[in-house]
PDB file of N, CA and C in Angstrom:
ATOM      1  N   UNK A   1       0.827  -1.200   0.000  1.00  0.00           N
ATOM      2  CA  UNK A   1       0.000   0.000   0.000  1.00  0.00           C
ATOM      3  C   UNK A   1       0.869   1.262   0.000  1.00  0.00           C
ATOM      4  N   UNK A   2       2.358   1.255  -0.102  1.00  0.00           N
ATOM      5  CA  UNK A   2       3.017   2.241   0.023  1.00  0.00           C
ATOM      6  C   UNK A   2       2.828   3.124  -1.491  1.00  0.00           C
ATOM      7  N   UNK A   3       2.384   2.798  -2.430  1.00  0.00           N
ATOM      8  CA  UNK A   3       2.415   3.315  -3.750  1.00  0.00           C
ATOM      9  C   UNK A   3       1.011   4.609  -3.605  1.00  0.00           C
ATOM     10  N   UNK A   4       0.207   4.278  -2.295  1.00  0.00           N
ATOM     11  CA  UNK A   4      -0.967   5.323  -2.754  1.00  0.00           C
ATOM     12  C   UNK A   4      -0.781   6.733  -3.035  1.00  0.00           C
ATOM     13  N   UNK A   5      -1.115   7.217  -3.708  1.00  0.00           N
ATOM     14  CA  UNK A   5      -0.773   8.733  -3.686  1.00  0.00           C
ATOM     15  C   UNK A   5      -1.578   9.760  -2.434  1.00  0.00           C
ATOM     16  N   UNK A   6      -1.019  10.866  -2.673  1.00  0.00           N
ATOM     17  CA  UNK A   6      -1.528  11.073  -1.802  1.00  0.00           C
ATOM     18  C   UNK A   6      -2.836  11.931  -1.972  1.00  0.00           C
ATOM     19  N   UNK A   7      -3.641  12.568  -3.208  1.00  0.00           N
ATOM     20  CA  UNK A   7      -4.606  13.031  -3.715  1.00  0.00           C
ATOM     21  C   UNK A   7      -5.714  11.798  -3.464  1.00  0.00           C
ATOM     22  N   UNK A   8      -5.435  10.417  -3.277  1.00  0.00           N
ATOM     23  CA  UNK A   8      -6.663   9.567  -3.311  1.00  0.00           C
ATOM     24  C   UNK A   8      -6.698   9.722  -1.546  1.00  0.00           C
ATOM     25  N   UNK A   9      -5.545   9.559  -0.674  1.00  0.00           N
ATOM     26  CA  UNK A   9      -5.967   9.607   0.359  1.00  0.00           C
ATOM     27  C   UNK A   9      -6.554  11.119   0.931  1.00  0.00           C
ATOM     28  N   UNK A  10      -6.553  12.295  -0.112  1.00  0.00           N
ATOM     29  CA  UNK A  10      -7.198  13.859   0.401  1.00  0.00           C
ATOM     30  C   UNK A  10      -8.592  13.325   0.288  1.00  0.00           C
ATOM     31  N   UNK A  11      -8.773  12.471  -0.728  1.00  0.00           N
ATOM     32  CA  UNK A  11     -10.353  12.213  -1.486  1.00  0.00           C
ATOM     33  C   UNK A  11     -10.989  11.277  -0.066  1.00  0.00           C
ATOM     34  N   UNK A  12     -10.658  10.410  -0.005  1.00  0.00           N
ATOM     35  CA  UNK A  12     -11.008   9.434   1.616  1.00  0.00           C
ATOM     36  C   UNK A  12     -11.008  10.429   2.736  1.00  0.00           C
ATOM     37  N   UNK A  13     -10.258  11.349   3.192  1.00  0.00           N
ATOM     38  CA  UNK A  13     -10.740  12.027   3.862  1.00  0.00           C
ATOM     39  C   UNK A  13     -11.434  12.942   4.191  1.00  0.00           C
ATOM     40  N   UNK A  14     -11.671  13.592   2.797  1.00  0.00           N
ATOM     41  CA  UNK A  14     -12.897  14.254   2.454  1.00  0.00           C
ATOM     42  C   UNK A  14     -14.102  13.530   2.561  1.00  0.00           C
ATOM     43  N   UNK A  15     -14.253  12.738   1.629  1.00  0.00           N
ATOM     44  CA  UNK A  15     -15.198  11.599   2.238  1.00  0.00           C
ATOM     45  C   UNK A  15     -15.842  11.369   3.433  1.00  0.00           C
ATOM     46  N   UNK A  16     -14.836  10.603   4.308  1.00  0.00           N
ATOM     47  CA  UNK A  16     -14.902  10.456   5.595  1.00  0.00           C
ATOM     48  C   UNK A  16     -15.556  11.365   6.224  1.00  0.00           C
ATOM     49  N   UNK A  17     -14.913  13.113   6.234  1.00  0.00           N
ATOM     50  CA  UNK A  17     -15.511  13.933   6.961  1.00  0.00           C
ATOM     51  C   UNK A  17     -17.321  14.626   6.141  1.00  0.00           C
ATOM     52  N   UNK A  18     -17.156  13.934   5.023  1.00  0.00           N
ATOM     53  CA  UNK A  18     -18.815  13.905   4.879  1.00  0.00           C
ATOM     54  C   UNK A  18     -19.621  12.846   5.309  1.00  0.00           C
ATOM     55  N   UNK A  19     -19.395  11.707   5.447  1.00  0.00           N
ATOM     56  CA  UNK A  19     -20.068  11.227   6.247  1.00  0.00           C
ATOM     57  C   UNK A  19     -20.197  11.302   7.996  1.00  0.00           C
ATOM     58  N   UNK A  20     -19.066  11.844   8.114  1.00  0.00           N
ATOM     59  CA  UNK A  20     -18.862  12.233  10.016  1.00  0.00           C
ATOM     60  C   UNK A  20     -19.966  13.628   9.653  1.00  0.00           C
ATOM     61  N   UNK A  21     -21.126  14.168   8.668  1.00  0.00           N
ATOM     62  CA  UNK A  21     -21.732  15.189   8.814  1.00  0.00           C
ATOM     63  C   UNK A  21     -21.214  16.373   8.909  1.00  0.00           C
ATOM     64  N   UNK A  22     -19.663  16.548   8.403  1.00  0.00           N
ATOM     65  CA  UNK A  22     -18.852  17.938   8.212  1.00  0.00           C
ATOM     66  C   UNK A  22     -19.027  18.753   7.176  1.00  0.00           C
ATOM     67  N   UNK A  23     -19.747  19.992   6.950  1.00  0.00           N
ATOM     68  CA  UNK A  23     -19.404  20.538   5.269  1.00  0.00           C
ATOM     69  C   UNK A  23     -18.307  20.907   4.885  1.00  0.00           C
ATOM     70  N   UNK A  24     -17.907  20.015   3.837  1.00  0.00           N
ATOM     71  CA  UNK A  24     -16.872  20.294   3.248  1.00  0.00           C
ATOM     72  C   UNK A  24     -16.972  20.799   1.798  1.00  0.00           C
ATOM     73  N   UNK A  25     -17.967  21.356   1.535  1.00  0.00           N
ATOM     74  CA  UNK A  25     -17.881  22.311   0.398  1.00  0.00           C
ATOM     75  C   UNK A  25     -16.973  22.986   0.081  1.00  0.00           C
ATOM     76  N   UNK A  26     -16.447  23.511   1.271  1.00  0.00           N
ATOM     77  CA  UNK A  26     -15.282  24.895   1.036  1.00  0.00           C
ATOM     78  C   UNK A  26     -14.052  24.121   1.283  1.00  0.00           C
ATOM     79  N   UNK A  27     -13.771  23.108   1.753  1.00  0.00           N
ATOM     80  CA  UNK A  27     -13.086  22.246   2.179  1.00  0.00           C
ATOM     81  C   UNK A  27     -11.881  22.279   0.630  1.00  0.00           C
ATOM     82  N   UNK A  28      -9.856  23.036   0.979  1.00  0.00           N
ATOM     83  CA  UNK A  28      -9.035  23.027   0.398  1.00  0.00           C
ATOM     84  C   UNK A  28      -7.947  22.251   1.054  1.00  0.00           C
ATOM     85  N   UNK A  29      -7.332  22.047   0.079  1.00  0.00           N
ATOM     86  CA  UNK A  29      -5.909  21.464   0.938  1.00  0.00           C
ATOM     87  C   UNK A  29      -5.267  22.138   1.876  1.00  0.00           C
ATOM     88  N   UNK A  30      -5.632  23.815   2.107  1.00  0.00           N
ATOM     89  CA  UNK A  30      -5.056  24.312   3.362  1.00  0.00           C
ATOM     90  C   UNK A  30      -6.113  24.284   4.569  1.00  0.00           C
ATOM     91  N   UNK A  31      -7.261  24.013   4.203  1.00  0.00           N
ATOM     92  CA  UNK A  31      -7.920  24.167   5.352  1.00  0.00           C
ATOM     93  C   UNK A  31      -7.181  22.976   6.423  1.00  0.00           C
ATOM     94  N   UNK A  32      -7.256  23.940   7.632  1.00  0.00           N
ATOM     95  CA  UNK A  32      -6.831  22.746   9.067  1.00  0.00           C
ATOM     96  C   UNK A  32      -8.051  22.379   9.283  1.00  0.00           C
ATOM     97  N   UNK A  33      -7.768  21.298   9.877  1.00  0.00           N
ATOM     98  CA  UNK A  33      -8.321  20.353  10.727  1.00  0.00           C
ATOM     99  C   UNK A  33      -8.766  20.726  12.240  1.00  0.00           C
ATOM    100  N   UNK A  34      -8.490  21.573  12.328  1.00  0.00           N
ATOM    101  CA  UNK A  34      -8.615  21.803  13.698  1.00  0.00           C
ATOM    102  C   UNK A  34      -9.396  23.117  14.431  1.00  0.00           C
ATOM    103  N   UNK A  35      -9.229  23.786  15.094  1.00  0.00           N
ATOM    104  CA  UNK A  35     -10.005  25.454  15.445  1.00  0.00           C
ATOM    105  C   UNK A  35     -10.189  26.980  14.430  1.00  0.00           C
ATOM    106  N   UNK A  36      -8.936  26.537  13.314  1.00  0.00           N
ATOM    107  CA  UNK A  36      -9.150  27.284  12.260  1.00  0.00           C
ATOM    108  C   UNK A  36      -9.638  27.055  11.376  1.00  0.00           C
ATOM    109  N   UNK A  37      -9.657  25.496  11.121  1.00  0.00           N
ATOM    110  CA  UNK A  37     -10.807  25.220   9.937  1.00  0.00           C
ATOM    111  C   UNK A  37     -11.938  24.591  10.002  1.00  0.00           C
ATOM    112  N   UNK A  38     -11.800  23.008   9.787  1.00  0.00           N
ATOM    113  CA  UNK A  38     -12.944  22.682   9.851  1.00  0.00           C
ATOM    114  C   UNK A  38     -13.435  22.561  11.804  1.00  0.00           C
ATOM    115  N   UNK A  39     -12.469  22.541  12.325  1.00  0.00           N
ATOM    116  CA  UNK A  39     -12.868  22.825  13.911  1.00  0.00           C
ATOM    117  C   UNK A  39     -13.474  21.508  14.510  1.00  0.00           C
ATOM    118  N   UNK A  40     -12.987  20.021  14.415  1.00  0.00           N
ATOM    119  CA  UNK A  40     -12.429  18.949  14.921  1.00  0.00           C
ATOM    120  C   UNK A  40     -12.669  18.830  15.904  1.00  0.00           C
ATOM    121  N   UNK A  41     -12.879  18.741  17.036  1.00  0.00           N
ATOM    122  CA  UNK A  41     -12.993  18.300  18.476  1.00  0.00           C
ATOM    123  C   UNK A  41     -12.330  16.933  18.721  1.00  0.00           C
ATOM    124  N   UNK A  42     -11.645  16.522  19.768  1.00  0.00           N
ATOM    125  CA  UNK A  42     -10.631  15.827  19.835  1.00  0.00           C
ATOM    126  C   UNK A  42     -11.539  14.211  19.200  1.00  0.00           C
ATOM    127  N   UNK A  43     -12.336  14.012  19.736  1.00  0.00           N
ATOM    128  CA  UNK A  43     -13.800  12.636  19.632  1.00  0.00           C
ATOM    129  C   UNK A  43     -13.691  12.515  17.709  1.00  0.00           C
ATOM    130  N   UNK A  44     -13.465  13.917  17.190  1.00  0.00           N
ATOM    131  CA  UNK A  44     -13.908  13.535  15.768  1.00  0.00           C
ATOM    132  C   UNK A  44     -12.761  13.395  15.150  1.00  0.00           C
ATOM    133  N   UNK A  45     -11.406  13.973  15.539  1.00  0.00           N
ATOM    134  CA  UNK A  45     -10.175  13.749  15.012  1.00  0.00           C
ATOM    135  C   UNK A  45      -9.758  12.232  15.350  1.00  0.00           C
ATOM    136  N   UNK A  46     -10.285  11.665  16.445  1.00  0.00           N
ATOM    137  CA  UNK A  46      -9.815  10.291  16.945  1.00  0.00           C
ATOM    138  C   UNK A  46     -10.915   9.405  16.039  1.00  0.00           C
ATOM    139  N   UNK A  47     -12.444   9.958  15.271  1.00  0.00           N
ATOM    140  CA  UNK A  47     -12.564   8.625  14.237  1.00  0.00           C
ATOM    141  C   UNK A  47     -12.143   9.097  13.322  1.00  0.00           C
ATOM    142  N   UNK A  48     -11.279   9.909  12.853  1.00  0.00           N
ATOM    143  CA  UNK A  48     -11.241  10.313  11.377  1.00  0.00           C
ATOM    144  C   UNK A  48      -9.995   9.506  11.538  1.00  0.00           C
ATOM    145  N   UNK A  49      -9.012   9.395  12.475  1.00  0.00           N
ATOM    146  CA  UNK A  49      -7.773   8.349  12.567  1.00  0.00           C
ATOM    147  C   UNK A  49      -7.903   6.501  12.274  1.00  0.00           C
ATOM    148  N   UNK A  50      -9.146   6.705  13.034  1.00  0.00           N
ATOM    149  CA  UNK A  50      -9.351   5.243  13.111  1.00  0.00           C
ATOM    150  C   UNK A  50      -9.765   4.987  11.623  1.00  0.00           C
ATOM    151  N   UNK A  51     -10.847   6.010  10.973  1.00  0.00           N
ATOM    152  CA  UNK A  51     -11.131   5.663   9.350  1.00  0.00           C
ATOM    153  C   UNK A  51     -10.174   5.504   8.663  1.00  0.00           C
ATOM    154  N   UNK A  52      -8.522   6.008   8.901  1.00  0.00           N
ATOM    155  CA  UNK A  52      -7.599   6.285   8.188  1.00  0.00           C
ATOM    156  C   UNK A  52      -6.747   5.167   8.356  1.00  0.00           C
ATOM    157  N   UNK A  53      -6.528   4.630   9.619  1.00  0.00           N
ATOM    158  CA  UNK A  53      -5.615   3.439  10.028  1.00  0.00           C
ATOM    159  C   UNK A  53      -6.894   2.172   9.258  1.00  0.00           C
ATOM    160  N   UNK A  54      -7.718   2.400   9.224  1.00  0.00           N
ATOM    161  CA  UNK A  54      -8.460   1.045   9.104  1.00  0.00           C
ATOM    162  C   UNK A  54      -8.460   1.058   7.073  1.00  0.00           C
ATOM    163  N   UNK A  55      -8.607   2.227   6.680  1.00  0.00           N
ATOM    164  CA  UNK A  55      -8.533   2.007   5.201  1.00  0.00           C
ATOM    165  C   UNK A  55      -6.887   1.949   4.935  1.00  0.00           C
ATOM    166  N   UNK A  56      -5.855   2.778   5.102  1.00  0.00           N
ATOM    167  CA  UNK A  56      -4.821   2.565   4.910  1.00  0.00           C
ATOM    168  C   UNK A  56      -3.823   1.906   5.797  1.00  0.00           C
ATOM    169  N   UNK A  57      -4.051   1.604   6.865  1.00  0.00           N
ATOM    170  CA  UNK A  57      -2.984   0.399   7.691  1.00  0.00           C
ATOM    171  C   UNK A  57      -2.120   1.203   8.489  1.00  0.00           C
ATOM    172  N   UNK A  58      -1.930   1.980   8.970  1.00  0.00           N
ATOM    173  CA  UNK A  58      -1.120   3.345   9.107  1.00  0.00           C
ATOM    174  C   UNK A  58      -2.010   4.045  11.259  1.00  0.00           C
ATOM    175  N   UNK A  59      -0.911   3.824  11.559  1.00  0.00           N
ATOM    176  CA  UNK A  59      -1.497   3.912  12.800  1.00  0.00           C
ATOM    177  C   UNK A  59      -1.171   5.165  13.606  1.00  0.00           C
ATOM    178  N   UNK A  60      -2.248   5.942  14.480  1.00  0.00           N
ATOM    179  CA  UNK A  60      -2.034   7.294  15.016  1.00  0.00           C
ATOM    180  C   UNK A  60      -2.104   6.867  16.544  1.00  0.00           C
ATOM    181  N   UNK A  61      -1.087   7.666  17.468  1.00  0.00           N
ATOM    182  CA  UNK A  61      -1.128   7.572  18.761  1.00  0.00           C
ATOM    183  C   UNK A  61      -2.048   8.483  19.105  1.00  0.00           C
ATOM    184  N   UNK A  62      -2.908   8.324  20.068  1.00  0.00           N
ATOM    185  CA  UNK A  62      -3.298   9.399  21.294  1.00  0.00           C
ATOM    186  C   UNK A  62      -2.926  10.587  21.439  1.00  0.00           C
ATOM    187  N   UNK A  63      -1.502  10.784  21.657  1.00  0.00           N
ATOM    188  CA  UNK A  63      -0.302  11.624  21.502  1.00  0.00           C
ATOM    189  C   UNK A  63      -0.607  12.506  19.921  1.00  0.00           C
ATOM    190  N   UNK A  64      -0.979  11.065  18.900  1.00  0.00           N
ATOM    191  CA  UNK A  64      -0.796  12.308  17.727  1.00  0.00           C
ATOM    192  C   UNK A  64      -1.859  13.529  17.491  1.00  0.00           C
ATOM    193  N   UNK A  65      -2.950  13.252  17.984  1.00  0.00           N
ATOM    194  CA  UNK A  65      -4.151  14.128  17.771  1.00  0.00           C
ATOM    195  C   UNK A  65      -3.955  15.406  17.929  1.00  0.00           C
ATOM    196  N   UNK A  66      -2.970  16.022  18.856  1.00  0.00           N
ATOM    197  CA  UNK A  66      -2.822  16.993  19.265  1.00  0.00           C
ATOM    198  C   UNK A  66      -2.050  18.255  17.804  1.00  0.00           C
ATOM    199  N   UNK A  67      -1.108  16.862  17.237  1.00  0.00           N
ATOM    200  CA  UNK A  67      -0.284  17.811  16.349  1.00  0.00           C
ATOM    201  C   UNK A  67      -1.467  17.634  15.297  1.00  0.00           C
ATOM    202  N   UNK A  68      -2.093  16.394  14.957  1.00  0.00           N
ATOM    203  CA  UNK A  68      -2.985  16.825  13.813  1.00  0.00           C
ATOM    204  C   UNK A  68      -3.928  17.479  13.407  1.00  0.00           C
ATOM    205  N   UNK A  69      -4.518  18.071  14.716  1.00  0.00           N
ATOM    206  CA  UNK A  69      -5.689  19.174  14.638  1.00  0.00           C
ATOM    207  C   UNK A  69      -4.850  20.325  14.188  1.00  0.00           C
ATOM    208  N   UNK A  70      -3.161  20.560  14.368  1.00  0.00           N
ATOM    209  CA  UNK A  70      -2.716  21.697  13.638  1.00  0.00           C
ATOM    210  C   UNK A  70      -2.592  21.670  12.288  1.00  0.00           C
ATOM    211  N   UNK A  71      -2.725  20.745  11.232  1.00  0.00           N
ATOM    212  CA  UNK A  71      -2.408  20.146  10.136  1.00  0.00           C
ATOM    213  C   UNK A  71      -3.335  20.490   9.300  1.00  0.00           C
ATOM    214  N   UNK A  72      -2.875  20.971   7.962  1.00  0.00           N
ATOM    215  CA  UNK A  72      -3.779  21.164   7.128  1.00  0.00           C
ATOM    216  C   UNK A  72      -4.731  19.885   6.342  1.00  0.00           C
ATOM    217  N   UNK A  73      -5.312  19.995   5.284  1.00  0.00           N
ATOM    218  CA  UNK A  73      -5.968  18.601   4.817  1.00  0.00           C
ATOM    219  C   UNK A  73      -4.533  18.031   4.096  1.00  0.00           C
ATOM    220  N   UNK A  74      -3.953  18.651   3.031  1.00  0.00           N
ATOM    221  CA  UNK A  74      -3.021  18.318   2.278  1.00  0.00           C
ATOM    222  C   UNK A  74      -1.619  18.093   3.217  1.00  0.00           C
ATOM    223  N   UNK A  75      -1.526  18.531   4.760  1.00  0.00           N
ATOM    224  CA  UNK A  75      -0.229  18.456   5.776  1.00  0.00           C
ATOM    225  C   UNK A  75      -0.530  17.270   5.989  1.00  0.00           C
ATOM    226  N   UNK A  76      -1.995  16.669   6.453  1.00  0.00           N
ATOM    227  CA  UNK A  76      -2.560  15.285   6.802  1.00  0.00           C
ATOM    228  C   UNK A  76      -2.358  14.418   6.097  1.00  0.00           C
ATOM    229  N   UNK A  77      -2.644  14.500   4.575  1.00  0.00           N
ATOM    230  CA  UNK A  77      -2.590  13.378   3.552  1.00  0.00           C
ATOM    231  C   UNK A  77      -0.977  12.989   3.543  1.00  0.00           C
ATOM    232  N   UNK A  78      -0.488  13.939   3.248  1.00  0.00           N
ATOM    233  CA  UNK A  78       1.000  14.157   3.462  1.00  0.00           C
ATOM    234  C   UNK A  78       1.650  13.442   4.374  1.00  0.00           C
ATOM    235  N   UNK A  79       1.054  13.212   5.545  1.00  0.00           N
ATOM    236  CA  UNK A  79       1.670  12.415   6.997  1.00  0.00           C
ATOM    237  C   UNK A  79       1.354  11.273   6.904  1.00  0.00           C
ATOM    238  N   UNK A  80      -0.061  11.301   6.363  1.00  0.00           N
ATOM    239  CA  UNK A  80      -0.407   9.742   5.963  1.00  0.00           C
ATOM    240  C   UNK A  80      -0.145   8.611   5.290  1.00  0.00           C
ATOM    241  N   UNK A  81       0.835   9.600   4.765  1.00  0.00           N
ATOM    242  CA  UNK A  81       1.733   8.955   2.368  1.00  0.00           C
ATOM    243  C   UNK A  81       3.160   8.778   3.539  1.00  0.00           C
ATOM    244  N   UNK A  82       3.490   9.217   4.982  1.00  0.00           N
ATOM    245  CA  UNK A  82       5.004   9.405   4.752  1.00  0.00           C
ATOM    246  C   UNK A  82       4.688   8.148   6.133  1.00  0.00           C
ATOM    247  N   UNK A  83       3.949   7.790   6.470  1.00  0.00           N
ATOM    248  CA  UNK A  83       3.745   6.839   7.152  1.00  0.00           C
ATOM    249  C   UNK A  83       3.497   5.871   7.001  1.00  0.00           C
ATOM    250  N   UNK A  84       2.524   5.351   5.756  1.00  0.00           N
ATOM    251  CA  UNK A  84       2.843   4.190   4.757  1.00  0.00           C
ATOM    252  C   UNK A  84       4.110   3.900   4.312  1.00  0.00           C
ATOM    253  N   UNK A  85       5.376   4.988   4.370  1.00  0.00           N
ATOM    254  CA  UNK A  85       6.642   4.936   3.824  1.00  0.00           C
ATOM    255  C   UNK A  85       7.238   4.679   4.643  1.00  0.00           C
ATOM    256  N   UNK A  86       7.117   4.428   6.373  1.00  0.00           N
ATOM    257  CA  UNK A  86       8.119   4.521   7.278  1.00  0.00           C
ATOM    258  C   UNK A  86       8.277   5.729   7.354  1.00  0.00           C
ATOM    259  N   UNK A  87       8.204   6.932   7.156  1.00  0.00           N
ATOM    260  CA  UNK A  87       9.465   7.748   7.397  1.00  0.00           C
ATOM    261  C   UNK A  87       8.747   9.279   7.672  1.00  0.00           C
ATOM    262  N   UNK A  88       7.691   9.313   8.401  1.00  0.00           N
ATOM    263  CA  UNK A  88       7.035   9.725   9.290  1.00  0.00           C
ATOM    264  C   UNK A  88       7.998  10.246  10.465  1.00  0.00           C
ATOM    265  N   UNK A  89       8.503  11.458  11.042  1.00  0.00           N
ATOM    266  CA  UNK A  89       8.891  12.038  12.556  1.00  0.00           C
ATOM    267  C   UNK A  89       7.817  12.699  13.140  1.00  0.00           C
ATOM    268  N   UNK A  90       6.765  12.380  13.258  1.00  0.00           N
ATOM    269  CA  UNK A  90       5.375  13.032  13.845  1.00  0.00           C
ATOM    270  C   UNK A  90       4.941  11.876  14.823  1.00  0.00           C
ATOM    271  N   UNK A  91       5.106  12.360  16.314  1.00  0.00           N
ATOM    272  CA  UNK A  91       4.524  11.251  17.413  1.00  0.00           C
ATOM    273  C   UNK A  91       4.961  10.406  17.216  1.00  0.00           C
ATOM    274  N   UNK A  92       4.166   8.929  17.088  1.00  0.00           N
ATOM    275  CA  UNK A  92       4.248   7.661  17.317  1.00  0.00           C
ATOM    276  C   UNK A  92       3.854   6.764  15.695  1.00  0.00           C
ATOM    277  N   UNK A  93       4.630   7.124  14.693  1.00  0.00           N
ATOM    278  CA  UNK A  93       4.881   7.041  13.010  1.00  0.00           C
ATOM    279  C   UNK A  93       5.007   5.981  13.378  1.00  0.00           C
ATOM    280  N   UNK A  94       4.319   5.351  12.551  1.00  0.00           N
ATOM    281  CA  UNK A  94       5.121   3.090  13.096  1.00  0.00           C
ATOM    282  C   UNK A  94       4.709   3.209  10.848  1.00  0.00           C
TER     283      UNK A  94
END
């Protein structure tokens, strides 16, 4: 699964946060995740992880939530492509 790009995993998480009932109409690759953008609460950043470890294999600590609510959509996909690769320095990268 290391070959995914990372535009299919922006698309899954877009996704995702339409079915978690988020509008993402306006929804860009800079919007954050977090109090400046789409505004996340820790409960919805922890299933949008679990949607992400469970479609791509790729696992988030407890610990990571904190840096990913600072993360843009495209900083996220980005962490997500470099963690399928190993080579992830964000928290607990396995």
């Amino acid at each position: 699964m290391n070959d995914v790009d990372q535009s299919r995993i922006r698309a899954f998480v877009v996704s995702s946060l339409s079915a978690m009932n988020y509008d993402v109409s306006e929804v860009d690759g800079d919007t954050t995740l977090g109090p400046a953008g789409l505004d996340l609460e820790s409960l919805a950043l922890a299933d949008l992880a679990v949607q992400v470890e469970e479609e791509f294999g790729v696992v988030f600590e407890l610990d990571d939530m904190e840096y990913t609510a600072l993360m843009s959509l495209d900083e996220f996909a980005a962490e997500v492509r470099k963690r399928l690769a190993g080579t992830s320095t964000v928290g607990g990268a396995r």
